[in-house]
Protein backbone atom coordinates (compact mmCIF):
# COMPACT_ATOMS: atom_id res chain seq x y z
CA UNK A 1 -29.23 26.00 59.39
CA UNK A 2 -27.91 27.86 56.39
CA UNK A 3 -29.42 30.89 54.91
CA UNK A 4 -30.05 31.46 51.20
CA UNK A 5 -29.20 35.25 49.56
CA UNK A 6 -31.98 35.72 46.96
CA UNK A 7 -32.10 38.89 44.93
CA UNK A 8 -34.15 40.11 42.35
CA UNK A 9 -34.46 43.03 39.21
CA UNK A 10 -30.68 43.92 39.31
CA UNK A 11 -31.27 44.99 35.90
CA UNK A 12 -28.04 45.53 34.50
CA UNK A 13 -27.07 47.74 37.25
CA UNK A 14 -23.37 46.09 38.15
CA UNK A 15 -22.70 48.82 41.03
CA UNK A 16 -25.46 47.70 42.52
CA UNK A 17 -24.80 43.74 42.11
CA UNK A 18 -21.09 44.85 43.79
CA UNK A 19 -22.46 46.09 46.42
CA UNK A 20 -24.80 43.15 47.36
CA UNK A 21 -22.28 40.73 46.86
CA UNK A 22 -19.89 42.33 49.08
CA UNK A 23 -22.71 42.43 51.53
CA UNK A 24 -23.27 39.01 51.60
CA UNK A 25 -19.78 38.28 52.19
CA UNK A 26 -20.16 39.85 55.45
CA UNK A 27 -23.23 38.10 56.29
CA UNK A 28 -22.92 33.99 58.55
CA UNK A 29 -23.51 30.70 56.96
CA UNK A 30 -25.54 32.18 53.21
CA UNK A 31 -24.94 28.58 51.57
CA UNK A 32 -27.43 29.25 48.27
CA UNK A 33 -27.36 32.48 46.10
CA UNK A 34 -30.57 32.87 43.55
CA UNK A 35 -31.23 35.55 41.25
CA UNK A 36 -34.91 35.68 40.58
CA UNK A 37 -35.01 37.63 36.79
CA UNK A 38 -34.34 41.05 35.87
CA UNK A 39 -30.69 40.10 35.54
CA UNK A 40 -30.55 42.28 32.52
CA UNK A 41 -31.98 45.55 31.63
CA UNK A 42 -32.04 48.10 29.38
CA UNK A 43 -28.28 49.09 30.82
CA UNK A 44 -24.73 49.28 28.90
CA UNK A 45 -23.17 47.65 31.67
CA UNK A 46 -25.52 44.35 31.24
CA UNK A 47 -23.11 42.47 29.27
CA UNK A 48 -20.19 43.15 32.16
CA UNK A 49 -22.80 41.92 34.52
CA UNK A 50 -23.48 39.04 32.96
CA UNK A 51 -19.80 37.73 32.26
CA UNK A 52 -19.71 39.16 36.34
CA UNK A 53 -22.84 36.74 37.00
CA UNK A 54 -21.69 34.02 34.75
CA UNK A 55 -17.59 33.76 36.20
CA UNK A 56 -18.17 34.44 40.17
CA UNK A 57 -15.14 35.35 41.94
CA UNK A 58 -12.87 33.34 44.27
CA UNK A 59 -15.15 32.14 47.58
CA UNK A 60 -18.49 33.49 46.05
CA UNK A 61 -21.49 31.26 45.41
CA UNK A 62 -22.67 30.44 42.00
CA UNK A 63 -25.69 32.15 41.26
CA UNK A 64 -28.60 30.18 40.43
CA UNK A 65 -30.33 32.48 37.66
CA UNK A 66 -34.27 32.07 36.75
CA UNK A 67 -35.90 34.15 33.74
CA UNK A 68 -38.01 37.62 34.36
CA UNK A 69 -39.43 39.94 32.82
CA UNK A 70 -36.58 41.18 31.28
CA UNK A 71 -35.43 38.83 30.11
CA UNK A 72 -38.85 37.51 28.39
CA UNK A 73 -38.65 40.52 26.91
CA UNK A 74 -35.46 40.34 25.53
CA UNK A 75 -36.27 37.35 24.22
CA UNK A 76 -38.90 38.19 22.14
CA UNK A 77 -37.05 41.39 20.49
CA UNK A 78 -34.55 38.16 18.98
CA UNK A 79 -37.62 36.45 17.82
CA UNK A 80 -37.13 33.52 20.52
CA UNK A 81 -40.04 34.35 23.15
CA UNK A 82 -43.55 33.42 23.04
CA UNK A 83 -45.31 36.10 20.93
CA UNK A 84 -43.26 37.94 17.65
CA UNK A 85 -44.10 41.35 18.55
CA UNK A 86 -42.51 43.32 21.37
CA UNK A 87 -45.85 45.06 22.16
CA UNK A 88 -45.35 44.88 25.81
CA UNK A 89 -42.37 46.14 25.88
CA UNK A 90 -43.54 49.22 23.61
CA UNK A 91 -46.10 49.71 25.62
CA UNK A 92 -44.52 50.39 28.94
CA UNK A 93 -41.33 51.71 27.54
CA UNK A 94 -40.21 54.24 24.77
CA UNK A 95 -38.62 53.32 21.28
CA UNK A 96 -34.95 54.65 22.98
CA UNK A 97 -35.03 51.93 26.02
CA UNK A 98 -35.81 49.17 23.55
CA UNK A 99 -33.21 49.98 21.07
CA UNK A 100 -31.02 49.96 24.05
CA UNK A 101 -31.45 46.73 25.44
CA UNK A 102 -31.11 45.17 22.10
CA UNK A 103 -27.49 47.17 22.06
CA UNK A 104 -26.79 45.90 25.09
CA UNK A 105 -27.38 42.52 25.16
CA UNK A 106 -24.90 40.18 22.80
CA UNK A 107 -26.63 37.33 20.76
CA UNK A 108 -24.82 34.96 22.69
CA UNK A 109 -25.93 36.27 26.03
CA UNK A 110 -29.27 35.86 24.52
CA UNK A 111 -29.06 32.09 24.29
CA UNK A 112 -27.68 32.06 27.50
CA UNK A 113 -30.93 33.63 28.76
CA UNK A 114 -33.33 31.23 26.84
CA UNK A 115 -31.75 28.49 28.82
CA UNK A 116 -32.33 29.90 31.94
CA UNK A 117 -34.90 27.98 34.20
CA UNK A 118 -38.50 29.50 34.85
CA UNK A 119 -37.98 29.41 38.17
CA UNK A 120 -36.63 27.05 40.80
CA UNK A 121 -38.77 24.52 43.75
CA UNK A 122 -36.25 23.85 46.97
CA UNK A 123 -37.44 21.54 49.93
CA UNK A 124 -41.29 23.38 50.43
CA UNK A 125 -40.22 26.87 48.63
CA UNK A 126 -41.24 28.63 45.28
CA UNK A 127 -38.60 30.66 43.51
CA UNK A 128 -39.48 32.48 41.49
CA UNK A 129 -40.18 36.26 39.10
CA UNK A 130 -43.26 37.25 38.64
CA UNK A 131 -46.26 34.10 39.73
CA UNK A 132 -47.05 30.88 38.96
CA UNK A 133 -49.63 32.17 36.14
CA UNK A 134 -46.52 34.40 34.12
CA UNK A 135 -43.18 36.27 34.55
CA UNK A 136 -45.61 39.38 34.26
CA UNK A 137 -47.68 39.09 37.32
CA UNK A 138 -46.92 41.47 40.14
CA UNK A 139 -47.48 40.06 43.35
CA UNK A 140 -48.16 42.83 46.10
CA UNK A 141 -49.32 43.14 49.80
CA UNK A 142 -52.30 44.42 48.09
CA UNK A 143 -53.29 41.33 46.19
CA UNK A 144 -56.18 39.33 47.55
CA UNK A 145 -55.63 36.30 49.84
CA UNK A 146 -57.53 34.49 47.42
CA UNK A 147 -55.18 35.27 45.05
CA UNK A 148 -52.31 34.35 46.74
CA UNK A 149 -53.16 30.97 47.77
CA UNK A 150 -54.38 30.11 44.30
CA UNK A 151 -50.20 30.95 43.26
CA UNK A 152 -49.09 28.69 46.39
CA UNK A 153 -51.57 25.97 45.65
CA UNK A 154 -50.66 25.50 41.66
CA UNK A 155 -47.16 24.10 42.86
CA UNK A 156 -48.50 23.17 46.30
CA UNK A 157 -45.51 25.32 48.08
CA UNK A 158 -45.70 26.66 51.37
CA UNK A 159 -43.55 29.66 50.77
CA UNK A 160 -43.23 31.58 47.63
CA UNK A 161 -40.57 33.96 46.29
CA UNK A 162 -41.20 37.00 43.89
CA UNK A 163 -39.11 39.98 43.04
CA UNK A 164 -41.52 41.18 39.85
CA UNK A 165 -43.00 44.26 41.96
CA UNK A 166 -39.58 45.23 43.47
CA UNK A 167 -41.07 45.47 46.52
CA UNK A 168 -39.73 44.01 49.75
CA UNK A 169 -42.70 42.33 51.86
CA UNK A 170 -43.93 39.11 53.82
CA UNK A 171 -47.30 38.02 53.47
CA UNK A 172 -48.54 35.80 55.50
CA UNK A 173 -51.73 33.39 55.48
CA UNK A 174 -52.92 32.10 58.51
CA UNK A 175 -54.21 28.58 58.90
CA UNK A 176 -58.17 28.49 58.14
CA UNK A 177 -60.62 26.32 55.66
CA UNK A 178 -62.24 27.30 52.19
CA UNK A 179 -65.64 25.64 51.05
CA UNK A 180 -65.57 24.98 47.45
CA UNK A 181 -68.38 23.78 45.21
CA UNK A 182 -69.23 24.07 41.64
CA UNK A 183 -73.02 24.72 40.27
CA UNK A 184 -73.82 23.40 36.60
CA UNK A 185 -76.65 23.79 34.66
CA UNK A 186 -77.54 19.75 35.53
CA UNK A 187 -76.68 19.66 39.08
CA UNK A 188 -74.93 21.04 42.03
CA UNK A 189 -72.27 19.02 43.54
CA UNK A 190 -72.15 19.74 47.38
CA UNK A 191 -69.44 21.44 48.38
CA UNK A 192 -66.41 20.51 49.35
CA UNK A 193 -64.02 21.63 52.74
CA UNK A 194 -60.03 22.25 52.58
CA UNK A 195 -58.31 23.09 55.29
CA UNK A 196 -55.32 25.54 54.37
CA UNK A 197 -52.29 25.17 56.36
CA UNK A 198 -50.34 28.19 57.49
CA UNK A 199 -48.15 29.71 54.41
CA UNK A 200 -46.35 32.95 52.83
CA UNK A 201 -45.66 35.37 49.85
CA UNK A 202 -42.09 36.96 50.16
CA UNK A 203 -41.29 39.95 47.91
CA UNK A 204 -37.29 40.11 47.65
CA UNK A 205 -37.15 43.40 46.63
CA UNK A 206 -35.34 44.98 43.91
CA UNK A 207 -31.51 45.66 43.71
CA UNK A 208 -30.81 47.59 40.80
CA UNK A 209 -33.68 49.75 39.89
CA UNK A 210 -33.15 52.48 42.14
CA UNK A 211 -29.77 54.10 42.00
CA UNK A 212 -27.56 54.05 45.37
CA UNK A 213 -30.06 51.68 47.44
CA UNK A 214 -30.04 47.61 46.66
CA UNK A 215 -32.82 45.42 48.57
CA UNK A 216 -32.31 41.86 49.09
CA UNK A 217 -33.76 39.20 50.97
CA UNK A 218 -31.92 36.83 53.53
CA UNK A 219 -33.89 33.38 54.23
CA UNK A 220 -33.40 30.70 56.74
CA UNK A 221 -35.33 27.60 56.03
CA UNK A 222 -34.56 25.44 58.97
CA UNK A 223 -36.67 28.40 61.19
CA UNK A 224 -38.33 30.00 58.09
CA UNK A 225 -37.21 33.91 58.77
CA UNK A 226 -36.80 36.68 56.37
CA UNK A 227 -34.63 39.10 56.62
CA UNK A 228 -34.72 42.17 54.61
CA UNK A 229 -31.28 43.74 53.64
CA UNK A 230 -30.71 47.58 53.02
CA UNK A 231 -27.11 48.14 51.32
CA UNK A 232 -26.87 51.83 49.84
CA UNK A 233 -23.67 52.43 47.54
């Protein structure tokens, strides 16, 4: 069956998206390209990748695009996200890489990114940035298993996506059974048994945020293998 290409965090970096694309060319039957957020970043070139992104060359896919971080981010500097205040942003970053992603990204590149889905559900796979609780969450091989079936289980999906942590990692959960019940101050209801079928946590990496070395993630889902993808420019 054919593979999908799914990157992640390119973050304005347009060597780097070069270089993956002209990896994937090289690579059999990739039929599905998604971008899973971080398309932009606080980078001059971001408005060249984006009209790059945006008008794909003759014989490349058509990126499907989902928001990130980001992009969130960016959104709320324009007063379009979900809080008015780019605390966040602040808070991780200085006052110089805010005032540069506002430079570098256009107004109209800014609507373009408010359209942009949250994330995207194909046959029995998540897509998606960060988690099903927020663009935010960083999903790791250190989070609990707990954890990670709670984010499969809110969209029911049997293999999830994330590129928020940059990292590039498969976790798998076996097949088992959890025994749920919930105490009140009336009652206790008696508890109840769910079997968990086998299912996975893929981080896609990051392309962009580390200079000369793009990570990417190849996926079949007729056999359901990752492959991780080194390209160094």
């Amino acid at each position: 069956m054919n593979k999908w290409a799914i990157l992640s965090g390119v973050e304005g970096n347009l060597v780097a998206y070069e270089a993956v694309m002209a990896d994937i060319k090289h690579q059999v039957n990739v039929e599905a390209l998604y971008i899973l957020g971080d398309l932009v970043g606080a980078n001059q070139e971001t408005e060249e990748l984006v009209e790059r992104v945006r008008n794909p060359k003759y014989g490349e896919l058509e990126p499907l695009v989902c928001k990130g971080w980001w992009e969130e981010q960016c959104l709320i500097l324009h007063g379009l996200g979900g809080s008015g205040e780019g605390s966040e942003l602040m808070a991780k970053y200085e006052g110089d890489t805010v005032k540069l992603l506002w430079d570098s990204v256009s107004r109209s590149t800014v609507q373009w990114l408010r359209d942009l889905d949250f994330g995207f559900f194909e046959l029995d796979c998540l897509l998606i940035h960060g988690s099903t609780v927020g663009v935010d969450e960083e999903l790791t091989p250190e989070t609990s298993p707990i954890e990670m079936l709670d984010r499969l289980a809110r969209m029911q999906a049997n293999n999830l996506f994330c590129g928020r942590s940059g990292l590039a990692f498969q976790y798998q959960l076996q097949a088992g059974a959890i025994t749920t019940g919930v105490t009140t101050l009336d009652s206790v209801v008696s508890p109840v048994n769910v079997t968990i079928s086998p299912r996975q946590v893929i981080g896609v990496g990051n392309v962009g945020r580390k200079l000369g070395k793009a990570i990417y993630t190849l996926y079949d889902p007729g056999t359901n293998f990752v492959e991780f993808k080194t390209v160094c420019y």
